[in-house]
N, C-alpha and C. Protein backbone atom coordinates (compact mmCIF):
# COMPACT_ATOMS: atom_id res chain seq x y z
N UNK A 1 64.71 101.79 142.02
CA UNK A 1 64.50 102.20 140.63
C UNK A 1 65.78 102.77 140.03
N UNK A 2 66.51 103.56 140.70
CA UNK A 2 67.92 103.98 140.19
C UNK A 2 68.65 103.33 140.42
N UNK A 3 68.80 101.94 140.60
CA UNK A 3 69.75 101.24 140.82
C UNK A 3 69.37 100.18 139.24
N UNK A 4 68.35 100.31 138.92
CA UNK A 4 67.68 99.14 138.00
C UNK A 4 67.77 100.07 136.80
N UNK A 5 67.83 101.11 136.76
CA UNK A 5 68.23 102.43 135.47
C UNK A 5 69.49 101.99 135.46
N UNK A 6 70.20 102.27 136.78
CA UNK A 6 71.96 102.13 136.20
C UNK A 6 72.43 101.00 135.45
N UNK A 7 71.53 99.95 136.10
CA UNK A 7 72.03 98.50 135.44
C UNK A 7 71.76 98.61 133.92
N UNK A 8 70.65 99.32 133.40
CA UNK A 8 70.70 99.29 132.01
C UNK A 8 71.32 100.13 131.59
N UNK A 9 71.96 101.00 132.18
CA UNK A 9 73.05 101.76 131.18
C UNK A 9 73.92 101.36 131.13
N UNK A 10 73.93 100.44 132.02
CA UNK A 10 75.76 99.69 132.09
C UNK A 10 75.64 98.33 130.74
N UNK A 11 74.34 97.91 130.64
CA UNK A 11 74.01 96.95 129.74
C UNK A 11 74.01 97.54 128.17
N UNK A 12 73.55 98.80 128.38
CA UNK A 12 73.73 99.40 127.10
C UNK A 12 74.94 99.43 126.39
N UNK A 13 76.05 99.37 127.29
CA UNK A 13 77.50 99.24 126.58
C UNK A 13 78.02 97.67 126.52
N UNK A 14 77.41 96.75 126.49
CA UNK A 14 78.22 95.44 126.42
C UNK A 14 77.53 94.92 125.21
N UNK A 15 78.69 94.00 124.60
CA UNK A 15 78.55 93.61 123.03
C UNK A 15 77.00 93.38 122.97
N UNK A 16 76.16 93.82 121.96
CA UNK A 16 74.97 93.16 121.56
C UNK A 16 74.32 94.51 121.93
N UNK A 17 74.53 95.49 123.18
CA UNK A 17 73.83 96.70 122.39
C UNK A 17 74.72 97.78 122.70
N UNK A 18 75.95 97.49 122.17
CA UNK A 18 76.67 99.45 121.56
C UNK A 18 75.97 99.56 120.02
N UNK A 19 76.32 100.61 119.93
CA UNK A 19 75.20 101.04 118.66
C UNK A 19 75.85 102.07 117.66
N UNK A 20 77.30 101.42 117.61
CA UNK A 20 78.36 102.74 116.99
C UNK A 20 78.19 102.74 115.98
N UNK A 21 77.38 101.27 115.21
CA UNK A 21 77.93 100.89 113.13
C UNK A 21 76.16 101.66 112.57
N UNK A 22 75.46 102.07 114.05
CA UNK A 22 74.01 102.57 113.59
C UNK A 22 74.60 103.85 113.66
N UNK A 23 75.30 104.33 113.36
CA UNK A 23 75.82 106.16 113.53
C UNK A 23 75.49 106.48 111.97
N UNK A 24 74.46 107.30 111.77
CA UNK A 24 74.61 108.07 110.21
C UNK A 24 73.84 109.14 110.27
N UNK A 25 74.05 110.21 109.40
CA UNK A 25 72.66 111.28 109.29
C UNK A 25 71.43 110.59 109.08
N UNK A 26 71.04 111.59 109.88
CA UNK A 26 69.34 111.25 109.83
C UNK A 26 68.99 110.74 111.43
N UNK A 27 70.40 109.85 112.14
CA UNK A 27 69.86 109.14 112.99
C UNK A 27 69.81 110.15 114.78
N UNK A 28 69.31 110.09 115.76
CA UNK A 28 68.85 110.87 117.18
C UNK A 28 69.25 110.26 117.95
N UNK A 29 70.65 111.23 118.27
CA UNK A 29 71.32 110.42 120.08
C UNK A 29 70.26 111.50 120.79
N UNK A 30 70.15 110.47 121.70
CA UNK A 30 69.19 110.77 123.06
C UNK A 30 70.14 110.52 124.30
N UNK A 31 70.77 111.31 124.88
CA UNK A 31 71.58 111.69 125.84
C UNK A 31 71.10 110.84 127.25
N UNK A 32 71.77 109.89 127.85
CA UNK A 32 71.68 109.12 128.67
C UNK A 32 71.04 109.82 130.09
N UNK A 33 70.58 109.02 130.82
CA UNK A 33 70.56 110.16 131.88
C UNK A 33 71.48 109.82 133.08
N UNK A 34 72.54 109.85 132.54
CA UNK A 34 74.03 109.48 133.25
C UNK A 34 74.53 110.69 132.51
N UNK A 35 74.16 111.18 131.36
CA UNK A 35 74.97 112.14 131.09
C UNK A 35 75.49 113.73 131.70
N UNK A 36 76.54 113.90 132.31
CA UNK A 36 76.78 115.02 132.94
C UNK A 36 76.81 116.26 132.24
N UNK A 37 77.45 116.29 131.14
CA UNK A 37 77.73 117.42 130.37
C UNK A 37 76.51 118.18 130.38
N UNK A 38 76.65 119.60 130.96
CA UNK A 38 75.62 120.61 131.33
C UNK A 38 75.52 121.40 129.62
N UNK A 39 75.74 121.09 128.72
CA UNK A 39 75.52 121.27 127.13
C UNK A 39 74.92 120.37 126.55
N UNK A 40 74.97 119.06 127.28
CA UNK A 40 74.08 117.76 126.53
C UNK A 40 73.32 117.18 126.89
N UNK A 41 73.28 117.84 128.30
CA UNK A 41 71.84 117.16 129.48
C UNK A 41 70.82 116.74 129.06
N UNK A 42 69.74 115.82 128.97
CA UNK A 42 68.31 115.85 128.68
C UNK A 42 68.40 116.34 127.22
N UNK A 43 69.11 115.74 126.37
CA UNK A 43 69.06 116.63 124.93
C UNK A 43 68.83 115.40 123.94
N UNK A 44 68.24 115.83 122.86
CA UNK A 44 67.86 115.42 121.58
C UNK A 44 68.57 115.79 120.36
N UNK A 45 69.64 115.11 119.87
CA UNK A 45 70.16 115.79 119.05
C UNK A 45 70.08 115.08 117.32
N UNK A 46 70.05 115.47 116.35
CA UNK A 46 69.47 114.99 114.96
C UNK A 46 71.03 115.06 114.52
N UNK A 47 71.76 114.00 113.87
CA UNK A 47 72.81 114.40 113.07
C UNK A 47 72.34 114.82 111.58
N UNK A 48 73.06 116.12 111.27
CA UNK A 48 73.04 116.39 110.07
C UNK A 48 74.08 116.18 109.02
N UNK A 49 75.33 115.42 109.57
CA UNK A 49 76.41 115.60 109.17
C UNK A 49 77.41 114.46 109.79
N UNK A 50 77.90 113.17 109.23
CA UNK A 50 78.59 111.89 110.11
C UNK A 50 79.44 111.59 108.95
N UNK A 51 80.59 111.63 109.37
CA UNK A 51 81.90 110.70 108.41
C UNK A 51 82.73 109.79 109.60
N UNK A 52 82.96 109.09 109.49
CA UNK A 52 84.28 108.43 110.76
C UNK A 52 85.53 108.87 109.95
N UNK A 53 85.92 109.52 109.31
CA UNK A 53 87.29 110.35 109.08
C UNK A 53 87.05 111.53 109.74
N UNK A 54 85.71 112.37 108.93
CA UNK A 54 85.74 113.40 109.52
C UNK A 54 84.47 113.74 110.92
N UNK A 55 84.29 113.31 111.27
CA UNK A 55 83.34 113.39 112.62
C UNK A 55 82.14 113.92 112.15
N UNK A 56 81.22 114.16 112.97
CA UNK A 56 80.10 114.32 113.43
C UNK A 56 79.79 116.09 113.89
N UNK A 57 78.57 115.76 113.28
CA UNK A 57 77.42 117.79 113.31
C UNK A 57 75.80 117.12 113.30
N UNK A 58 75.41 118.00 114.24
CA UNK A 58 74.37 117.61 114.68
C UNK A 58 73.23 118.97 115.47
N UNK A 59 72.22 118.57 115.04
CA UNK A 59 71.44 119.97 116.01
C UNK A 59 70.43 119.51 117.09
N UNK A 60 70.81 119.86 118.90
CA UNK A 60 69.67 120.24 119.51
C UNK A 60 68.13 120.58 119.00
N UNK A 61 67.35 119.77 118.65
CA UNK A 61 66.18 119.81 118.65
C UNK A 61 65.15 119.96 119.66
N UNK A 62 65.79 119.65 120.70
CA UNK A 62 64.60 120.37 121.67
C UNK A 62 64.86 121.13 122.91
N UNK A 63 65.72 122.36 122.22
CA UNK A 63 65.93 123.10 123.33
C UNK A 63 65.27 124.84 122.18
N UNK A 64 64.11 125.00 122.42
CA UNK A 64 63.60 126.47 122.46
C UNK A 64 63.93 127.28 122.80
N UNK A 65 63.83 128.60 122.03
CA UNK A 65 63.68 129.43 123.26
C UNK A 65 62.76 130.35 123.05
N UNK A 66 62.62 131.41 123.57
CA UNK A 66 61.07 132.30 123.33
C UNK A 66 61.67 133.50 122.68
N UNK A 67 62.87 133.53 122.15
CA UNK A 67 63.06 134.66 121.34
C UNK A 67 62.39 134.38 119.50
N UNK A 68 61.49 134.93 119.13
CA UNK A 68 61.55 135.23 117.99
C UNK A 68 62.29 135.04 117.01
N UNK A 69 61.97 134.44 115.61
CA UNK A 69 63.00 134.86 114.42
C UNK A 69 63.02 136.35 113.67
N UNK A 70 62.22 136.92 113.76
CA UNK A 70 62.19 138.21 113.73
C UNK A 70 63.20 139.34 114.29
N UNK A 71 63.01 139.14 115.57
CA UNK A 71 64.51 139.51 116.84
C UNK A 71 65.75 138.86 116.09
N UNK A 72 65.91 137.94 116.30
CA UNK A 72 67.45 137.16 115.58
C UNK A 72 68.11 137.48 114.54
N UNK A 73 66.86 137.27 113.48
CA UNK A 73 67.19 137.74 112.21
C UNK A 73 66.83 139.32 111.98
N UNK A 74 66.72 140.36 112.43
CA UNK A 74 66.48 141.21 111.93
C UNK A 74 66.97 142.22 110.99
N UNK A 75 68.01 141.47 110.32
CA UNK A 75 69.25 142.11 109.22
C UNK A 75 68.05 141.65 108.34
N UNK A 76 67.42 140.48 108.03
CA UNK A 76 66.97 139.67 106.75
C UNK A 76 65.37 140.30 106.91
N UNK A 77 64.74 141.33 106.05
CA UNK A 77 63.21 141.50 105.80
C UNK A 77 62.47 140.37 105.80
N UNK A 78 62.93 139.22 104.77
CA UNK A 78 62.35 138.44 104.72
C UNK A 78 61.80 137.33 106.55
N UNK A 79 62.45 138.08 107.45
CA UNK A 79 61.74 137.64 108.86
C UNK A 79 61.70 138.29 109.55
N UNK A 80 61.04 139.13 109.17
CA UNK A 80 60.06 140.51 109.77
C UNK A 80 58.55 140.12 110.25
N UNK A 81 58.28 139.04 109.59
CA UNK A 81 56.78 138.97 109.87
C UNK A 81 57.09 137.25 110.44
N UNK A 82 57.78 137.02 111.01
CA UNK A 82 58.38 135.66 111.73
C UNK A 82 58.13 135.91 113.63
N UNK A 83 57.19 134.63 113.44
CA UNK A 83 56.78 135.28 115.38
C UNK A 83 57.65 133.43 115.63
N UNK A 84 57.76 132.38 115.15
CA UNK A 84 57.73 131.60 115.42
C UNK A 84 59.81 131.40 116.02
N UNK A 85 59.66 130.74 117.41
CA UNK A 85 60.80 131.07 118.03
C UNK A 85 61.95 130.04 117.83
N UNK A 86 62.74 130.78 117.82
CA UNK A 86 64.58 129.61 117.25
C UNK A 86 65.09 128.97 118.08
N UNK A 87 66.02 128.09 117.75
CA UNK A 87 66.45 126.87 118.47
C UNK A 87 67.80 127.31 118.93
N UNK A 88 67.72 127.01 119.85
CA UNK A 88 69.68 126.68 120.33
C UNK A 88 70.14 125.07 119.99
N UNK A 89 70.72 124.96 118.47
CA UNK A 89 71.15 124.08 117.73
C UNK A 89 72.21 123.15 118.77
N UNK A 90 73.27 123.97 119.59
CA UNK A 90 74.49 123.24 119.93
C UNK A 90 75.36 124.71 120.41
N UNK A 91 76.06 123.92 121.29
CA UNK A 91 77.25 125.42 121.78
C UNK A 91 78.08 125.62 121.12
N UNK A 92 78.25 125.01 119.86
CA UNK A 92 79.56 125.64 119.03
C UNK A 92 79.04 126.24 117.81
N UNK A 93 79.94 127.60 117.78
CA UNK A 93 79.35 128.91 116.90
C UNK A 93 78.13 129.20 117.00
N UNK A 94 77.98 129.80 118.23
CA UNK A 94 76.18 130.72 118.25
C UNK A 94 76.43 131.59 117.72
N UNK A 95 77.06 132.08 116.91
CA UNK A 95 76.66 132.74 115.47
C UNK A 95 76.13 132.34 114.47
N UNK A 96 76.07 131.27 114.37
CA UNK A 96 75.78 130.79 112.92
C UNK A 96 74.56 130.05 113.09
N UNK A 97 73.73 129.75 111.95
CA UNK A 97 72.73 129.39 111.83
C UNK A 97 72.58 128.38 110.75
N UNK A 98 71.55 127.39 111.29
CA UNK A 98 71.02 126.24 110.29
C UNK A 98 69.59 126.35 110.56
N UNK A 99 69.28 125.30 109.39
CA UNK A 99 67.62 125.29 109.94
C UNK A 99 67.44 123.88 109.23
N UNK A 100 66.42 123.86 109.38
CA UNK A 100 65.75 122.11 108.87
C UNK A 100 64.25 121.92 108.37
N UNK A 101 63.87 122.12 106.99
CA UNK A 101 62.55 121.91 106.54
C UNK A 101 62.05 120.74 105.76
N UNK A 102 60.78 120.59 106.31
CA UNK A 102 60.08 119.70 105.58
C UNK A 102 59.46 120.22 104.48
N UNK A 103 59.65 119.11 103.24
CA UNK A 103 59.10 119.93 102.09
C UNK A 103 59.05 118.26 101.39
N UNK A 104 58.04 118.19 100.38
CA UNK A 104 58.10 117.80 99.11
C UNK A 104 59.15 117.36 98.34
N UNK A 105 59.32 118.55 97.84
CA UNK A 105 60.39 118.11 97.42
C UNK A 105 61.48 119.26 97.30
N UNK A 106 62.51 118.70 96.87
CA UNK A 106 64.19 119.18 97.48
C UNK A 106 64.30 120.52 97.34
N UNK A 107 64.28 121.39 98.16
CA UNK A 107 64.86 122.90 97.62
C UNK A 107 66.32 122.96 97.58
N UNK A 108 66.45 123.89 96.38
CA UNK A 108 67.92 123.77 95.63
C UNK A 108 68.74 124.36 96.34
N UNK A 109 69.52 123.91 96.70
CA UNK A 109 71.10 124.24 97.44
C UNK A 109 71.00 123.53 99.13
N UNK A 110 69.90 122.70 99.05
CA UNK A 110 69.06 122.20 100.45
C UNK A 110 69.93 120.78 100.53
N UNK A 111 70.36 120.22 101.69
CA UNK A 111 71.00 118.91 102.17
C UNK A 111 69.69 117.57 102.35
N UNK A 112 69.52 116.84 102.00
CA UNK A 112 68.69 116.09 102.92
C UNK A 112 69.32 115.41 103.52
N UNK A 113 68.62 115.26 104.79
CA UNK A 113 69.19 114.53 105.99
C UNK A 113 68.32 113.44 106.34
N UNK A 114 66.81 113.74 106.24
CA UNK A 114 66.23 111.83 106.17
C UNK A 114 64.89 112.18 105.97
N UNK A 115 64.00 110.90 105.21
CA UNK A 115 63.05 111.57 104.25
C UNK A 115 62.55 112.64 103.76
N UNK A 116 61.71 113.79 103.93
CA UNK A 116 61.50 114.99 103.34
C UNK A 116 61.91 115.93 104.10
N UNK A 117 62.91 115.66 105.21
CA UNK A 117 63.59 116.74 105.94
C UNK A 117 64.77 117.06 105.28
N UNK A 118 65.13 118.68 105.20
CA UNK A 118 66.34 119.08 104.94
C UNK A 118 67.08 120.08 105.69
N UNK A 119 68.26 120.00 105.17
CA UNK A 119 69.41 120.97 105.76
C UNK A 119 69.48 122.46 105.03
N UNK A 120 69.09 123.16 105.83
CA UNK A 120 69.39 124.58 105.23
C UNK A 120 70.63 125.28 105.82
N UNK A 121 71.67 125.57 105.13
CA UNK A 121 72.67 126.11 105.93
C UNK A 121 73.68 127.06 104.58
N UNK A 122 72.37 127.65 103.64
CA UNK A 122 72.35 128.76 102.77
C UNK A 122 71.70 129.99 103.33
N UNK A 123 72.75 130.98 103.07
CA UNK A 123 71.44 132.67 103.73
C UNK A 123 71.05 132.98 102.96
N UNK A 124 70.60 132.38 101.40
CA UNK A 124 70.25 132.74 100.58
C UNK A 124 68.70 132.04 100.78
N UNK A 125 68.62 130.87 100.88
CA UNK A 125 67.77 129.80 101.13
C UNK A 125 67.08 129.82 102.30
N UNK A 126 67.78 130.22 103.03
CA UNK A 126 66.79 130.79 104.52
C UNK A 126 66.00 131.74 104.38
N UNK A 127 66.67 132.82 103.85
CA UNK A 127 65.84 133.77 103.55
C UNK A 127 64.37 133.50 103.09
N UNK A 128 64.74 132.75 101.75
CA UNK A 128 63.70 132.72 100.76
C UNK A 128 62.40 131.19 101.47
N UNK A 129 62.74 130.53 103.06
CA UNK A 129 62.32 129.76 103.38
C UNK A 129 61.58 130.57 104.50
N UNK A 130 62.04 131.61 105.33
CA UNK A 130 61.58 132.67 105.96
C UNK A 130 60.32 133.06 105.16
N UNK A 131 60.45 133.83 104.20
CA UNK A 131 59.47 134.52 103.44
C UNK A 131 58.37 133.78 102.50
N UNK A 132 58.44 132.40 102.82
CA UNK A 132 57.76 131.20 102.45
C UNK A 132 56.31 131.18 103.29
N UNK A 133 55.38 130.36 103.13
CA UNK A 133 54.60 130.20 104.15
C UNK A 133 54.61 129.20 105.17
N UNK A 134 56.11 128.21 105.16
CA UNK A 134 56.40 127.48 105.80
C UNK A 134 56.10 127.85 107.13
N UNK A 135 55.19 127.08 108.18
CA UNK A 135 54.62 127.27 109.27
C UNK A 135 56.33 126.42 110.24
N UNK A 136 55.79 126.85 111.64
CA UNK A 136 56.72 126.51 112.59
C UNK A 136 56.73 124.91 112.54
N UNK A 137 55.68 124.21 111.87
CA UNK A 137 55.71 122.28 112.38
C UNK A 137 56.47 121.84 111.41
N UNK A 138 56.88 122.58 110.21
CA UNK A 138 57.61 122.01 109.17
C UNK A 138 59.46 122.40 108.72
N UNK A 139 59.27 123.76 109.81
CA UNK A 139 60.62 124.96 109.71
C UNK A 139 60.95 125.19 110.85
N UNK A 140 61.83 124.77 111.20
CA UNK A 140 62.62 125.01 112.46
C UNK A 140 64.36 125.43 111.86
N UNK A 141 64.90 126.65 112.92
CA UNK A 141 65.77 127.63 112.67
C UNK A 141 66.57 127.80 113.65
N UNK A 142 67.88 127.09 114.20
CA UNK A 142 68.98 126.35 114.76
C UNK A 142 70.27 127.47 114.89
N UNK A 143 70.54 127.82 116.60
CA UNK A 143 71.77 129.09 116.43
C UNK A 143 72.72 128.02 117.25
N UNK A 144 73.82 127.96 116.45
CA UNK A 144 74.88 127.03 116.96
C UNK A 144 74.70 125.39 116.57
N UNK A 145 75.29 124.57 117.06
CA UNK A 145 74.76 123.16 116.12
C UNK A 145 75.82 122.29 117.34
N UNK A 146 75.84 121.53 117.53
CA UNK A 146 76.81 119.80 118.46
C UNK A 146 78.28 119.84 117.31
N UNK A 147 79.19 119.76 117.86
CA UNK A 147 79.80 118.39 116.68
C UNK A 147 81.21 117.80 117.67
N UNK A 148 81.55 116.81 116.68
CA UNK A 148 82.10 116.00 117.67
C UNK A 148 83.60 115.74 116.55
N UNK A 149 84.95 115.58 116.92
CA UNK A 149 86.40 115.33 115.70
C UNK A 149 85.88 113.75 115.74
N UNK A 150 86.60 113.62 114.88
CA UNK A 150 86.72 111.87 113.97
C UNK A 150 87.30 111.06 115.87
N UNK A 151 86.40 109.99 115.70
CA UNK A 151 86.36 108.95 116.72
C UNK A 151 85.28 109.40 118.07
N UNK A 152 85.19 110.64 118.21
CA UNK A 152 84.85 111.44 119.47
C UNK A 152 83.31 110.94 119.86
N UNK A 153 82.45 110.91 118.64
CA UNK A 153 81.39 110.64 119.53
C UNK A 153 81.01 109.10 119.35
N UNK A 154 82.15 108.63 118.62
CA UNK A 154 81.86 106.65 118.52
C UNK A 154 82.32 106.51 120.06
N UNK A 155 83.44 107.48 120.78
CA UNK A 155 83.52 106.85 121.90
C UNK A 155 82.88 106.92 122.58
N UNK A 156 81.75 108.32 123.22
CA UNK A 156 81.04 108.62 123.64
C UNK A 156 80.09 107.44 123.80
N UNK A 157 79.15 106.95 122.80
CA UNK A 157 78.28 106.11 122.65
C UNK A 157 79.22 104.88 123.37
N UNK A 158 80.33 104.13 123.42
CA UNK A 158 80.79 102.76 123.65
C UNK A 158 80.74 103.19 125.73
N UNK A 159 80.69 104.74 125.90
CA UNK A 159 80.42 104.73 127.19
C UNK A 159 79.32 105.10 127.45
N UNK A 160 78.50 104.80 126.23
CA UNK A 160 77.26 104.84 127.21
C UNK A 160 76.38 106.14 127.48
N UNK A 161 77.07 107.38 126.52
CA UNK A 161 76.40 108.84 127.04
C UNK A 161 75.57 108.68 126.03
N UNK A 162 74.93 108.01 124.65
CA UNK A 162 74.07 108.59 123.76
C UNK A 162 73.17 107.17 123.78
N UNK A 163 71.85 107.76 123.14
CA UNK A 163 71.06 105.82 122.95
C UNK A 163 70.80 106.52 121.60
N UNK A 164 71.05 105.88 120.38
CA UNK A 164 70.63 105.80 118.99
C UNK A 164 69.61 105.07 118.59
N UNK A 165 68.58 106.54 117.57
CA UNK A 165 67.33 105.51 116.70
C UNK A 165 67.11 106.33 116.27
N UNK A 166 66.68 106.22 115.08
CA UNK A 166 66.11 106.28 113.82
C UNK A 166 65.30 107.76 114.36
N UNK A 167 66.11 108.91 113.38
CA UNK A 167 64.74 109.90 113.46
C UNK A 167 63.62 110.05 112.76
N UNK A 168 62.44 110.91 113.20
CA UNK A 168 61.15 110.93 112.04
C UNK A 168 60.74 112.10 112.65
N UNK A 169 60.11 112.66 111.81
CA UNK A 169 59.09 114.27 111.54
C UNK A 169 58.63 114.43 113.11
N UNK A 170 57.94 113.79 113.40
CA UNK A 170 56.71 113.78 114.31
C UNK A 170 58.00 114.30 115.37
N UNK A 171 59.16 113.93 115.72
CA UNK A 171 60.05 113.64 117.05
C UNK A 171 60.25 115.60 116.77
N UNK A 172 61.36 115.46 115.59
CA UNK A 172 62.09 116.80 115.37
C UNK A 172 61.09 117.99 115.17
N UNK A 173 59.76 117.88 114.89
CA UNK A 173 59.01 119.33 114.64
C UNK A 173 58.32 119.20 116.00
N UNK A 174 57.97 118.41 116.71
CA UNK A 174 57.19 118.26 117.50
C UNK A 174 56.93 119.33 118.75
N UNK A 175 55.81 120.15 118.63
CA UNK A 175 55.09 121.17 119.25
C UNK A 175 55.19 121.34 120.84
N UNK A 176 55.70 120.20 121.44
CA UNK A 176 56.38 120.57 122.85
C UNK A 176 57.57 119.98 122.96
N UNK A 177 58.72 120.47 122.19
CA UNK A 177 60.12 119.99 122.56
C UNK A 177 60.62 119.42 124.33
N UNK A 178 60.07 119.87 124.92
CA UNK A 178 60.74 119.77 126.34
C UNK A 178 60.26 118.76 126.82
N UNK A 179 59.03 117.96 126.10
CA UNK A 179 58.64 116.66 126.49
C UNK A 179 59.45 114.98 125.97
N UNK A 180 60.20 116.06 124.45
CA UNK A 180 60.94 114.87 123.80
C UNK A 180 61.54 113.84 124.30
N UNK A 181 62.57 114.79 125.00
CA UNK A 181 63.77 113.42 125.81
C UNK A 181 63.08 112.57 126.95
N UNK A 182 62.27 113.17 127.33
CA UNK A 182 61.88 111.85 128.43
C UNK A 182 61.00 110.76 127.74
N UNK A 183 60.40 111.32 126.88
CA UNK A 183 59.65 110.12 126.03
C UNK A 183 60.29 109.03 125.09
N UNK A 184 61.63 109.86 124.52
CA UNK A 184 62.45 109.05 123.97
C UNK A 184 63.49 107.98 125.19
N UNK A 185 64.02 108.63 126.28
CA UNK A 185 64.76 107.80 126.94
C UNK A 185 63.74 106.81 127.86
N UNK A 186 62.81 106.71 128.02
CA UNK A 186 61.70 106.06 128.58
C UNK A 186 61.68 104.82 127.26
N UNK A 187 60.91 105.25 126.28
CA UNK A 187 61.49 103.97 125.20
C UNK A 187 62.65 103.25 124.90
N UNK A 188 63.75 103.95 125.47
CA UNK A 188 64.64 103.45 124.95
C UNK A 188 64.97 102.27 125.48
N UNK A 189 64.82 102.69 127.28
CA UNK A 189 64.97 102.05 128.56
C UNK A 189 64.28 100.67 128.30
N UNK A 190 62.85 100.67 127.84
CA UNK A 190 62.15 99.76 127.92
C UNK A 190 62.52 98.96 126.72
N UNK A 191 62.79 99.29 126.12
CA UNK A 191 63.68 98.62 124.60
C UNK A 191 64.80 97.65 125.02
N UNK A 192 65.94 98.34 126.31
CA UNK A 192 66.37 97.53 126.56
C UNK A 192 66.36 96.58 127.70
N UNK A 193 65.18 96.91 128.29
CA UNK A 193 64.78 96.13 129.54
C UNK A 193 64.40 95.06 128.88
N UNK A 194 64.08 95.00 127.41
CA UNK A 194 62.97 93.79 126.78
C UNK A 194 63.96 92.59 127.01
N UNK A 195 64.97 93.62 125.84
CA UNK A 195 66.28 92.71 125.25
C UNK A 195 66.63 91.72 126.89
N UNK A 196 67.12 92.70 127.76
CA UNK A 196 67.75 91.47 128.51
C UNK A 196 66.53 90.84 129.21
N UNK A 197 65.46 90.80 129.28
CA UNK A 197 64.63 89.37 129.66
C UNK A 197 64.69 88.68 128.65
N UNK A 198 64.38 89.23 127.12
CA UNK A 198 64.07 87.82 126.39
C UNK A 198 65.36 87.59 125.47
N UNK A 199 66.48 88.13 125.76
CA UNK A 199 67.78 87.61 125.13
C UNK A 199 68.24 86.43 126.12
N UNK A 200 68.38 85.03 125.21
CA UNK A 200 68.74 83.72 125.77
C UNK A 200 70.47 84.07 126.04
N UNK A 201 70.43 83.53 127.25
CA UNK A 201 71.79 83.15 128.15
C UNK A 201 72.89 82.64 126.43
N UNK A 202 73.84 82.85 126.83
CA UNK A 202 75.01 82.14 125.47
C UNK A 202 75.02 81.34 125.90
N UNK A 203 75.25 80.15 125.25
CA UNK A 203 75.06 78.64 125.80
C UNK A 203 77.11 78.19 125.60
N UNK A 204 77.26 77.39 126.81
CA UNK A 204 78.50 76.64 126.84
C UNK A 204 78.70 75.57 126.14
N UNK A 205 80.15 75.97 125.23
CA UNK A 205 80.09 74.44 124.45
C UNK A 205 79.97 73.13 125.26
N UNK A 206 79.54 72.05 124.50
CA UNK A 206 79.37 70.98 125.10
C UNK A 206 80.03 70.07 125.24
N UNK A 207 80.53 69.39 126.59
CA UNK A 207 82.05 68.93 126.68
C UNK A 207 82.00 67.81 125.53
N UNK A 208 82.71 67.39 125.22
CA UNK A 208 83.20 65.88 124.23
C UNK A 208 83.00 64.74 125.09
């Protein structure tokens, strides 16, 4: 079985499935399970942020933890009455904070990143999203965030450490994060187990 995993990761990098020109916000590298990096292990990450000049920002979505927003934030009143617990976004700047809500429609000074999900990365707007009745399945609240300089994580993917697709609600709010990545790299696997049975051989030109 780990010999028949490796073969598809090695397949994952040859022409027909690198997946570098599918790189945009909105879209979920799912971390190979070849991947070593003890920061990107088993991780789910949402880009919020992709230029190929200027690189790539992105947040850990399914790494929890059981501290409170209440605890975290306790400078801001407005999450005082916050039991619902924050994310470890990414290892660069665990000071800082983002968050990501589903809403209707656009709150002002808010990023969207892909259908009614947005980028909060105002303390003005957090606040006032804190003190909202926004429940935990729609508001999630991110300390630190991924990012990668211009070229860094196109190379990444051509070796093979990320599998790209399309994010949606259900993945990023979803009520047991720690189940994400295996459900996503399990699809992915089988996605490309399809490809190479039913992708036809390239055919040799035909002599004259």
């Amino acid at each position: 079985m780990a010999r028949f995993l490796g073969a598809l990761l090695l397949f994952a990098c040859l022409p027909g499935f690198c997946q570098t020109d599918d790189l945009a916000v909105g879209r979920l590298l799912v971390a190979s399970r070849d991947l070593g990096d003890p920061n990107f292990a088993k991780t789910v990450i949402l880009l919020v942020h992709y230029s190929e000049d200027q690189g790539a920002v992105g947040l850990v979505v399914n790494k929890r933890t059981d501290v409170p927003m209440s605890r975290v934030f306790h400078d801001l009143k407005e999450a005082s009455g916050r039991h619902d617990p924050v994310y470890i976004g990414g290892p660069v700047e665990l000071n800082s904070v983002l968050a990501l809500l589903k809403s209707a429609s656009t709150p002002e000074g808010a990023d969207r990143v892909f259908g009614d999900v947005y980028l909060i990365s105002n303390k003005n707007l957090l606040a006032r999203t804190m003190a909202s009745p926004a429940e935990a399945s729609v508001f999630h609240a991110y300390i630190g965030y991924a990012g990668w300089k211009a070229g860094q994580l196109e190379h990444e993917v051509d070796l093979g450490a990320w599998h790209i697709m399309p994010a949606d609600v259900a993945t990023v709010f979803y009520s047991d994060p720690d189940a994400v990545w295996e459900h996503l790299i399990r699809r992915t696997e089988t996605q490309i187990a399809r490809q190479l049975i039913y992708t036809p051989p390239l055919q040799s030109p035909v002599p004259r």
